[in-house]
PDB file of N, CA and C in Angstrom:
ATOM      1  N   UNK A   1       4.804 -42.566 -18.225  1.00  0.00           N
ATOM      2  CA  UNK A   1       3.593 -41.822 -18.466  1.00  0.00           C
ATOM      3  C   UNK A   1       3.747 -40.401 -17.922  1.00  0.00           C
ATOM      4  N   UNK A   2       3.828 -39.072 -18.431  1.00  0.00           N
ATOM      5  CA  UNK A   2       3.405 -38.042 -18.012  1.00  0.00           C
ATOM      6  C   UNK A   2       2.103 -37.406 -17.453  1.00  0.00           C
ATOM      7  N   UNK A   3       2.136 -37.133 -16.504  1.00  0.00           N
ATOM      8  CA  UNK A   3       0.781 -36.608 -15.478  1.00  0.00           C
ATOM      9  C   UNK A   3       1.281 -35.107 -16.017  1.00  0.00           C
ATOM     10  N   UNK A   4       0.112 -34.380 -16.119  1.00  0.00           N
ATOM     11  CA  UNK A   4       0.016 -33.129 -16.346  1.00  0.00           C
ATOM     12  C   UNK A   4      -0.574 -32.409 -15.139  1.00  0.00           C
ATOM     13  N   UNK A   5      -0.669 -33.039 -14.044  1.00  0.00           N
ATOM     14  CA  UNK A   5      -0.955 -32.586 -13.070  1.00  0.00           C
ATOM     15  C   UNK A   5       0.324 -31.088 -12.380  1.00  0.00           C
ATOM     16  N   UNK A   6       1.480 -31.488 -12.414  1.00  0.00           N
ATOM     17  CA  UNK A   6       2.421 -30.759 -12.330  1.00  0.00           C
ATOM     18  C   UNK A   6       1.872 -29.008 -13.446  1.00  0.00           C
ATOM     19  N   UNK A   7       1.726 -29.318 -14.143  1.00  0.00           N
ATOM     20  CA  UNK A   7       1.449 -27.925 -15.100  1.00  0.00           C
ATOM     21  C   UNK A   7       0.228 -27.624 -14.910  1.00  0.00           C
ATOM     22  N   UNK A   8      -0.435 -28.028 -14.529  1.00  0.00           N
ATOM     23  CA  UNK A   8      -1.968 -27.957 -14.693  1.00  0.00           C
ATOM     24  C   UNK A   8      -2.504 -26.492 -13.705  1.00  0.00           C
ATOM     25  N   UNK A   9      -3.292 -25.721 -14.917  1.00  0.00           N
ATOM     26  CA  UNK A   9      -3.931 -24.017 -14.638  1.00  0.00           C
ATOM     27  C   UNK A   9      -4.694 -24.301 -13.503  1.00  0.00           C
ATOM     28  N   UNK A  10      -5.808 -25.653 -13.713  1.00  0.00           N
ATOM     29  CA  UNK A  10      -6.607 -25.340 -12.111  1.00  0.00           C
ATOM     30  C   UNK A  10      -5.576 -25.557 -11.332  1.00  0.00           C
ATOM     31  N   UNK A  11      -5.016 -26.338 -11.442  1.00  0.00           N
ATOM     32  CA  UNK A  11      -4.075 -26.575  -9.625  1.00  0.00           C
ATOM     33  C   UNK A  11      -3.584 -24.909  -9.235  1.00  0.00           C
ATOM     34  N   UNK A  12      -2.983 -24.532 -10.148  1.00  0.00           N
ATOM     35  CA  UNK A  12      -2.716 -23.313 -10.040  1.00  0.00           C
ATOM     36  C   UNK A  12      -2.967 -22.157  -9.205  1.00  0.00           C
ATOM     37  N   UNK A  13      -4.082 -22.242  -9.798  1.00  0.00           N
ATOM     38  CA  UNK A  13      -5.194 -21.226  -9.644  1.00  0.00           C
ATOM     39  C   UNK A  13      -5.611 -21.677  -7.879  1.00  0.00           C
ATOM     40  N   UNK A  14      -6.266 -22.669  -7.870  1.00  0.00           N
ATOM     41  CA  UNK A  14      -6.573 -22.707  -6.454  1.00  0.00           C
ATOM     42  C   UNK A  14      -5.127 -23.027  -5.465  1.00  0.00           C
ATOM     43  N   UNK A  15      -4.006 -22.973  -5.967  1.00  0.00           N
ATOM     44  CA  UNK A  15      -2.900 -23.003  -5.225  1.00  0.00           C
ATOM     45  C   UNK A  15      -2.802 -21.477  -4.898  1.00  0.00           C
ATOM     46  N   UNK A  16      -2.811 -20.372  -5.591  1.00  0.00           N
ATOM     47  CA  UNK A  16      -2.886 -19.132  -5.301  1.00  0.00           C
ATOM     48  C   UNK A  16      -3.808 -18.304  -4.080  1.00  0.00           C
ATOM     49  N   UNK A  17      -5.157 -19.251  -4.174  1.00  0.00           N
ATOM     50  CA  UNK A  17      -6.433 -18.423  -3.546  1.00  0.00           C
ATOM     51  C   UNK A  17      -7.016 -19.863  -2.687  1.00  0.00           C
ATOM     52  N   UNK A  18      -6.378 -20.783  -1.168  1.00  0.00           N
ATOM     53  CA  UNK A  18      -6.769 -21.666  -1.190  1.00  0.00           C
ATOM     54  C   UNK A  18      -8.139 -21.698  -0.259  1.00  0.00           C
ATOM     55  N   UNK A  19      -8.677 -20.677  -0.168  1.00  0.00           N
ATOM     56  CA  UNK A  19     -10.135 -20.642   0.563  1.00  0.00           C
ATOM     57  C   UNK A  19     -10.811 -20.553  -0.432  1.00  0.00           C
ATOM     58  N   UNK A  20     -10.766 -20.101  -1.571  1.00  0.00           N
ATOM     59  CA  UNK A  20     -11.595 -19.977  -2.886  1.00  0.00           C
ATOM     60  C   UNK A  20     -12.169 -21.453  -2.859  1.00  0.00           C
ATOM     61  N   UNK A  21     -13.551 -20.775  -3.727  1.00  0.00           N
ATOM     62  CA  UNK A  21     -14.651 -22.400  -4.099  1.00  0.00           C
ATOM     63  C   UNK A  21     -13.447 -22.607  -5.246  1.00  0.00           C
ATOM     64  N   UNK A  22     -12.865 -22.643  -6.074  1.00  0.00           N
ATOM     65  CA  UNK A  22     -11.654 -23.320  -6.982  1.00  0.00           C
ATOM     66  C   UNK A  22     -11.062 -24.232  -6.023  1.00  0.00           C
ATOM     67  N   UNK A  23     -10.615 -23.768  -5.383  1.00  0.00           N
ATOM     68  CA  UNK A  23      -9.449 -24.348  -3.952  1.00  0.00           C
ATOM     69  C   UNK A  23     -10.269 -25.380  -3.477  1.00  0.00           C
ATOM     70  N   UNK A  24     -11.561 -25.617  -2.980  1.00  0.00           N
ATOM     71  CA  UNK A  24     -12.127 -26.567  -2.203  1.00  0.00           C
ATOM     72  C   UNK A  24     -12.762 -27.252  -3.301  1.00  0.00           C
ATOM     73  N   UNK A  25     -13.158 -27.510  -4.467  1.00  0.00           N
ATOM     74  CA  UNK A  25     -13.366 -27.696  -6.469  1.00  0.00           C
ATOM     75  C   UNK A  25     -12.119 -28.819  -6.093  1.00  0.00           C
ATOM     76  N   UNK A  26     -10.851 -28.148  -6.071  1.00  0.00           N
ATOM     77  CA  UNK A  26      -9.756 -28.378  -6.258  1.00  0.00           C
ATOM     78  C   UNK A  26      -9.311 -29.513  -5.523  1.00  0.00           C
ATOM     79  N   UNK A  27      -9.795 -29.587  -4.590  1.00  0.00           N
ATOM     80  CA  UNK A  27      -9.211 -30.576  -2.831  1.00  0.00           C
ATOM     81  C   UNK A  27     -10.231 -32.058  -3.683  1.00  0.00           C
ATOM     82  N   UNK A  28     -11.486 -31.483  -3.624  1.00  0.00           N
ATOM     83  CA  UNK A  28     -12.213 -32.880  -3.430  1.00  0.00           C
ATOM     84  C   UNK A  28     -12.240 -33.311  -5.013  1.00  0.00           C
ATOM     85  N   UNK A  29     -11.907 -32.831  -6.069  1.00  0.00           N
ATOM     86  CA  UNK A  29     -11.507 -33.492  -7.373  1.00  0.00           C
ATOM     87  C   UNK A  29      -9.904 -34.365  -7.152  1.00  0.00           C
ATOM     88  N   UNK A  30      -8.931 -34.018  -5.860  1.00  0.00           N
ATOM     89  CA  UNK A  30      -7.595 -34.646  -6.031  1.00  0.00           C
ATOM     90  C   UNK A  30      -8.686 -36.193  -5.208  1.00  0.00           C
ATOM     91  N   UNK A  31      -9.332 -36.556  -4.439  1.00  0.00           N
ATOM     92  CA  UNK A  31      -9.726 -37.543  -4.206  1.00  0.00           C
ATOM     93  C   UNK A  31     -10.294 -38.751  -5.352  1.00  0.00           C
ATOM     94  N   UNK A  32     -10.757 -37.921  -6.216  1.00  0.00           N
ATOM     95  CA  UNK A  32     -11.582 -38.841  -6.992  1.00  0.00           C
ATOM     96  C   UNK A  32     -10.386 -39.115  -8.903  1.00  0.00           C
ATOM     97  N   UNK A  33      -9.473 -38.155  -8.960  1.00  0.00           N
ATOM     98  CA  UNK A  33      -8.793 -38.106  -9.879  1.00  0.00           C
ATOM     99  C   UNK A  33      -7.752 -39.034 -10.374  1.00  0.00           C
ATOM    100  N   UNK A  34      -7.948 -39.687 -11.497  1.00  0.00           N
ATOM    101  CA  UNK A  34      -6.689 -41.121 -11.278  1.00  0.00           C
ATOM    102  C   UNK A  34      -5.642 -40.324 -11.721  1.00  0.00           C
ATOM    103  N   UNK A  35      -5.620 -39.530 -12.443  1.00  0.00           N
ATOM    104  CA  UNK A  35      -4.301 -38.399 -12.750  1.00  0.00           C
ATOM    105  C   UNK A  35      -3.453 -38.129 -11.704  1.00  0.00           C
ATOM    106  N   UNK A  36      -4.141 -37.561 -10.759  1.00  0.00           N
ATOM    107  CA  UNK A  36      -3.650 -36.991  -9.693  1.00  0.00           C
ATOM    108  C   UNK A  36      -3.207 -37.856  -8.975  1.00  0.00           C
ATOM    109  N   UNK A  37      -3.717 -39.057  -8.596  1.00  0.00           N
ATOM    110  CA  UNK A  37      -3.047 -40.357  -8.191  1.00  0.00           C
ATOM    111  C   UNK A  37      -1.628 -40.634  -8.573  1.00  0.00           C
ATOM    112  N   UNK A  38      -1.490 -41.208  -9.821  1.00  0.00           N
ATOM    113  CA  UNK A  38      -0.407 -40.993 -10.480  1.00  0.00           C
ATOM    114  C   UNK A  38       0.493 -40.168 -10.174  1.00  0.00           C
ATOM    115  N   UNK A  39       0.177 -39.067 -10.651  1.00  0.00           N
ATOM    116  CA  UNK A  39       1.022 -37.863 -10.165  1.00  0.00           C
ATOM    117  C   UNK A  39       1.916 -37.785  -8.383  1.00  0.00           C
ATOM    118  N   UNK A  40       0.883 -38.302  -7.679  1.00  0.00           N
ATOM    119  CA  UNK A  40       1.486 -38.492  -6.710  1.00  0.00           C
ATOM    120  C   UNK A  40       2.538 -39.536  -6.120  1.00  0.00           C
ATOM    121  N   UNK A  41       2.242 -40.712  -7.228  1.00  0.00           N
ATOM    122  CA  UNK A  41       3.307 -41.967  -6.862  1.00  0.00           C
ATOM    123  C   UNK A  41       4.080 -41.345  -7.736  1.00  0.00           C
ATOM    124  N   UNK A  42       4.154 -40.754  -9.148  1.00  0.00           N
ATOM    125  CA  UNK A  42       5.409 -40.127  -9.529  1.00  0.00           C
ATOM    126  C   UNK A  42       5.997 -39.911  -8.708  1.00  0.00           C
ATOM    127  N   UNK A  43       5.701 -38.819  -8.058  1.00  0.00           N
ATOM    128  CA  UNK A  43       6.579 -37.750  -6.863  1.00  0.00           C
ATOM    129  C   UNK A  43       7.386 -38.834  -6.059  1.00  0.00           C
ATOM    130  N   UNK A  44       6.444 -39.341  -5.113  1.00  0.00           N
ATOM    131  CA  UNK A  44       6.744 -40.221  -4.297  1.00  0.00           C
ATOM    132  C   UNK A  44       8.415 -41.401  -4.994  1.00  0.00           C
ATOM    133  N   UNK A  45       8.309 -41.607  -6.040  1.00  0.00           N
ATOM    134  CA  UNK A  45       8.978 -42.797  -6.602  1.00  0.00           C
ATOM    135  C   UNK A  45      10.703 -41.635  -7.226  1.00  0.00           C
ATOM    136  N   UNK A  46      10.304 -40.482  -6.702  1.00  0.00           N
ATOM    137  CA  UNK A  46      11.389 -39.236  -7.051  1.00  0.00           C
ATOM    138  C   UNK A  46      12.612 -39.441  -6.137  1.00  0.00           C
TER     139      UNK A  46
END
């Protein structure tokens, strides 16, 4: 399965500016996101 989390503009974006309301948008959407889940046992399984 590909997670698009890796490419993904918001991550981006609040990776650039991480005090920005994007950036803290950004933090508490990786809690609730099954994408981002994923994405992370990808990594992990790297």
């Amino acid at each position: 399965m590909e997670v698009k989390c890796e490419n993904c503009a918001f991550r981006r974006k609040a990776e650039k500016n991480p005090k920005s309301f994007k950036a803290r948008l950004w933090r508490w959407h990786t809690k609730i996101c099954p994408g981002w889940k994923a994405y992370q046992k990808q990594l992990a399984q790297k």
